[in-house]
N, C-alpha and C. Protein backbone atom coordinates (compact mmCIF):
# COMPACT_ATOMS: atom_id res chain seq x y z
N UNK A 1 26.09 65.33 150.66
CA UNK A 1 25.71 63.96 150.94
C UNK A 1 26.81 62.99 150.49
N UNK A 2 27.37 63.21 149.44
CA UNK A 2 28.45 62.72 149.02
C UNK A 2 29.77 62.24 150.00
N UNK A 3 30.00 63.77 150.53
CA UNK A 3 31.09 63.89 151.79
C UNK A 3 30.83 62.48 152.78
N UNK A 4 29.93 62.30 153.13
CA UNK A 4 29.22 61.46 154.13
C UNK A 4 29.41 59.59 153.70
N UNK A 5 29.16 59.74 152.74
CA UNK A 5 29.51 58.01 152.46
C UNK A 5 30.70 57.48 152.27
N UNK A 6 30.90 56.20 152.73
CA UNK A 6 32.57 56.12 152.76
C UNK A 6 32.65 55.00 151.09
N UNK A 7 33.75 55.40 150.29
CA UNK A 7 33.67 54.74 149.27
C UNK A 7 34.90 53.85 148.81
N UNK A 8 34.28 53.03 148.44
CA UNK A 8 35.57 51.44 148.44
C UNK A 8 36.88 52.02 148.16
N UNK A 9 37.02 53.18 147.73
CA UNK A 9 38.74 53.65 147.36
C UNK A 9 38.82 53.72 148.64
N UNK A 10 38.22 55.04 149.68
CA UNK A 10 38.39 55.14 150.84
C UNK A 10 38.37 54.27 151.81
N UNK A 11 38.22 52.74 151.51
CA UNK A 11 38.47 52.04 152.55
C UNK A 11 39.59 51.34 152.20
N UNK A 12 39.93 51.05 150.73
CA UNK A 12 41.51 50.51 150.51
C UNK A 12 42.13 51.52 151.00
N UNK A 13 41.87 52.93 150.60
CA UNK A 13 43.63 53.72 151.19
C UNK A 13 43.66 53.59 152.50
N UNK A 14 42.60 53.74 153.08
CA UNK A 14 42.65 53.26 155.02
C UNK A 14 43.28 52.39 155.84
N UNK A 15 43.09 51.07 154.51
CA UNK A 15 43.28 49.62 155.02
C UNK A 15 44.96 48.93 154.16
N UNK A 16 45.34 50.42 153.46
CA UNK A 16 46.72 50.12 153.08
C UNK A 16 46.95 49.57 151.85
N UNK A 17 47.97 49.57 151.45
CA UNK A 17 48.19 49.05 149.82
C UNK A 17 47.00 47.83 149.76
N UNK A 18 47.48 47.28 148.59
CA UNK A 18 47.50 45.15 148.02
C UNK A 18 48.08 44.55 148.77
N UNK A 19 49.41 44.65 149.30
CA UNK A 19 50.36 43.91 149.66
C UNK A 19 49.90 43.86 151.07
N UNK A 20 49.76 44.98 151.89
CA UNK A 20 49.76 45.01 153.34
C UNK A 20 48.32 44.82 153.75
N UNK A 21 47.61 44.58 152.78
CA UNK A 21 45.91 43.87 153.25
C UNK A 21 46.20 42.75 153.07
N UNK A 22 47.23 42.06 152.09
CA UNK A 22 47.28 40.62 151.69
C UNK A 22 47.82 40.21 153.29
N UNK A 23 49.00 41.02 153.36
CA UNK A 23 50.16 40.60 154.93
C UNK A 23 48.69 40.46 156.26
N UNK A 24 47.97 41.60 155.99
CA UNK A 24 47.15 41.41 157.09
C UNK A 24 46.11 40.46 157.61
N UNK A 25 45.82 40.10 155.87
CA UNK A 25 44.88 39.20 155.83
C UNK A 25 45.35 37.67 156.56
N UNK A 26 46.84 37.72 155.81
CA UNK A 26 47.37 35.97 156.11
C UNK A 26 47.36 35.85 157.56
N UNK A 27 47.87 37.20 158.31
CA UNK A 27 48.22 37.09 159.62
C UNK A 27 46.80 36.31 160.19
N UNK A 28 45.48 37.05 159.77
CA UNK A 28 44.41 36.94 160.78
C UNK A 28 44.01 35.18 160.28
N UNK A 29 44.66 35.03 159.77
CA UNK A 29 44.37 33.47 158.79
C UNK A 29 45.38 32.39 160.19
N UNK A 30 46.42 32.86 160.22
CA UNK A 30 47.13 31.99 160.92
C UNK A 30 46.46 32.14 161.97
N UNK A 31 46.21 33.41 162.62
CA UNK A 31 45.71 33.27 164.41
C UNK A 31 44.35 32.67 164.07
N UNK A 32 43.34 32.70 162.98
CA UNK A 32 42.75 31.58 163.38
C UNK A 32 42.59 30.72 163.49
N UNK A 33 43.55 29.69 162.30
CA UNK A 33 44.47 28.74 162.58
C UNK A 33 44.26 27.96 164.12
N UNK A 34 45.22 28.88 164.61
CA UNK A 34 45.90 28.52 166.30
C UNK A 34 44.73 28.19 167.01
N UNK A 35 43.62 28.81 166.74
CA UNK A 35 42.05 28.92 167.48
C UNK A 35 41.66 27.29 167.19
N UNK A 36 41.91 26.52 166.16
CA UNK A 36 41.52 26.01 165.48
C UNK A 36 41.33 24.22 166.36
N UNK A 37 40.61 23.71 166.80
CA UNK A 37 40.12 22.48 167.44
C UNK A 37 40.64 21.48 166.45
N UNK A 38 41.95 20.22 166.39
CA UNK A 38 42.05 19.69 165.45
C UNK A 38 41.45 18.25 166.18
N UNK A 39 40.24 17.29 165.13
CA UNK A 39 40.22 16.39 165.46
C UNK A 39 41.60 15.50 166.05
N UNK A 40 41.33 14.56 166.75
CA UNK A 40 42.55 13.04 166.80
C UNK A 40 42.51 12.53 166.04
N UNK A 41 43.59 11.50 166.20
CA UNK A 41 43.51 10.52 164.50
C UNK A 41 41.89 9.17 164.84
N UNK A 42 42.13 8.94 166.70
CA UNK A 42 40.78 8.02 166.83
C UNK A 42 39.65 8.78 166.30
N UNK A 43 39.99 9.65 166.33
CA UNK A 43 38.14 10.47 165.63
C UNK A 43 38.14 10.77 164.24
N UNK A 44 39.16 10.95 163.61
CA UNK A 44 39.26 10.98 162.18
C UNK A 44 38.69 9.25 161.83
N UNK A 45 39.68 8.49 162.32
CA UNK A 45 39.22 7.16 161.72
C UNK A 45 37.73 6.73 162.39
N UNK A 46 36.75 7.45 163.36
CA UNK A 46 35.83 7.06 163.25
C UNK A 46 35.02 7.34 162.48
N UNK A 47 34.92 8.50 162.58
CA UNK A 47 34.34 9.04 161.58
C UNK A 47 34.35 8.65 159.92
N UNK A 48 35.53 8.32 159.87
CA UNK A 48 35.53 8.15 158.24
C UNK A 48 35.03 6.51 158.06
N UNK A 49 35.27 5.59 159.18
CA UNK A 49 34.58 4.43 159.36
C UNK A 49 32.93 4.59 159.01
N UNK A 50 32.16 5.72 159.94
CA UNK A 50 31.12 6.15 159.76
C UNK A 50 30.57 6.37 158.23
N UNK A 51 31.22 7.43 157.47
CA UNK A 51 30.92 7.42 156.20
C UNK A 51 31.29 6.51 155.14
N UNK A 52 32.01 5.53 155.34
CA UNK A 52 32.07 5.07 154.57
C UNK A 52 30.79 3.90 154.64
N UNK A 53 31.08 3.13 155.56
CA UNK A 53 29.81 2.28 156.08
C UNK A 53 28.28 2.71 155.65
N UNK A 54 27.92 4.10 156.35
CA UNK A 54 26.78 4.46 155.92
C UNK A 54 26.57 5.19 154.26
N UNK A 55 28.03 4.67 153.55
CA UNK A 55 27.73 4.87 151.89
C UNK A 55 27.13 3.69 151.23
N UNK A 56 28.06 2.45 152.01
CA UNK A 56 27.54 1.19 151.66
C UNK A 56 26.44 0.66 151.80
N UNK A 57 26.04 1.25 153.03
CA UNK A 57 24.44 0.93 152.92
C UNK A 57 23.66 1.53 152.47
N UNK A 58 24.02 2.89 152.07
CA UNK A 58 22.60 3.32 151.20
C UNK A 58 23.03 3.48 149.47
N UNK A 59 24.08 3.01 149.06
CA UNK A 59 24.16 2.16 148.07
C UNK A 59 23.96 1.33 147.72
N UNK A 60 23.90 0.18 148.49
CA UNK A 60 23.07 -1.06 148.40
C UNK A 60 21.68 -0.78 148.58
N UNK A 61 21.29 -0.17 149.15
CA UNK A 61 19.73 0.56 149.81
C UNK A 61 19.14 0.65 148.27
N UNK A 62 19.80 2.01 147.84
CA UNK A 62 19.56 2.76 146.26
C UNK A 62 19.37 1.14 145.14
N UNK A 63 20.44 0.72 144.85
CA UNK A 63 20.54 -0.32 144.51
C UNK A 63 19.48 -1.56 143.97
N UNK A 64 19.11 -2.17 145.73
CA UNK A 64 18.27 -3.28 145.95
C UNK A 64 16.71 -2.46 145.40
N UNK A 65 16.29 -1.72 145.55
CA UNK A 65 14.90 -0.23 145.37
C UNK A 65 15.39 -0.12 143.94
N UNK A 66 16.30 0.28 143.13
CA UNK A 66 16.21 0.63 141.79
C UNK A 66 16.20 -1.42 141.10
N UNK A 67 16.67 -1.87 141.36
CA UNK A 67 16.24 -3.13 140.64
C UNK A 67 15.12 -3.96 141.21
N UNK A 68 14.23 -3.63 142.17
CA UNK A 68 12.97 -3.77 142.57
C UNK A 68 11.64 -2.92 141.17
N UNK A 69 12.13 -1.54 141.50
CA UNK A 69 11.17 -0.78 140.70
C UNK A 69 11.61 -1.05 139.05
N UNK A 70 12.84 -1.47 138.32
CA UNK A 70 13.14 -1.93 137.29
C UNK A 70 12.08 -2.81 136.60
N UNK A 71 12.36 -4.04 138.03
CA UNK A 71 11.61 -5.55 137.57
C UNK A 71 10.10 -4.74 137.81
N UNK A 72 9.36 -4.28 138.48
CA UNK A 72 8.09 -4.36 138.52
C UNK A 72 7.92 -3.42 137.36
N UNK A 73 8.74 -2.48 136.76
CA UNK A 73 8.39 -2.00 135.49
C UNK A 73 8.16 -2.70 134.09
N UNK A 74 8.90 -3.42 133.72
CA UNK A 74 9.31 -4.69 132.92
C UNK A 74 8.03 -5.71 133.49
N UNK A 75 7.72 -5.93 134.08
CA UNK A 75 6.64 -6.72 134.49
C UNK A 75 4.98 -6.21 134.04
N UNK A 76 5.13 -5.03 134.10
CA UNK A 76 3.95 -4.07 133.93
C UNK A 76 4.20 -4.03 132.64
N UNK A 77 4.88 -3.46 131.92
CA UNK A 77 5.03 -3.58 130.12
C UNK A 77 4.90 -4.75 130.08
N UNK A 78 5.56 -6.04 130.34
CA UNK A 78 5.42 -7.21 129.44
C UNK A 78 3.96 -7.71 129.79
N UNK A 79 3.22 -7.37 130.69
CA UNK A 79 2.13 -8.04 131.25
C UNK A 79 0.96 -7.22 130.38
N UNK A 80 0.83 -6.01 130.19
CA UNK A 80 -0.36 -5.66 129.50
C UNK A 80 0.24 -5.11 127.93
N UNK A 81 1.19 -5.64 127.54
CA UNK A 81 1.38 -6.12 125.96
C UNK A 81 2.57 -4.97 125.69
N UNK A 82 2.88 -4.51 126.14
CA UNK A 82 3.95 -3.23 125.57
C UNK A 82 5.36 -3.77 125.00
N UNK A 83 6.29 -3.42 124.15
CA UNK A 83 7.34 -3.85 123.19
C UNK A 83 8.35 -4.58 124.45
């Protein structure tokens, strides 16, 4: 049963030293690379228009809601006697 399973030594000596899995590896790195769809710069800058914008507003969002629920906290302690 032993004979039958393939074991991680047996797939490094298969697949070649350190060096020539590293060489093989980079290769399949670059060709996917080449595969690789690169945005434009108009779509980079929309996009990043996009996030930034929709940070500002739900920072201000977070914001305007945390000093809403602040004051009505402070309101609730000072109103039924708390320090």
């Amino acid at each position: 049963m032993a004979e039958n399973t393939t074991t991680l030594d047996n797939v490094k000596d298969a697949a070649g030293g350190r060096w020539e899995r590293t060489r093989l590896f980079l290769s399949e790195v670059r060709n996917e690379l080449k595969r690789v769809t690169w945005p434009s710069r108009k779509e980079v800058y929309a996009t990043t228009v996009v996030v930034i914008l929709t940070s500002l507003f739900f920072g201000l969002y977070l914001f305007v809601l945390d000093y809403g629920v602040n004051t009505l906290i402070q309101w609730i302690f000072t109103r039924f006697g708390a320090a």
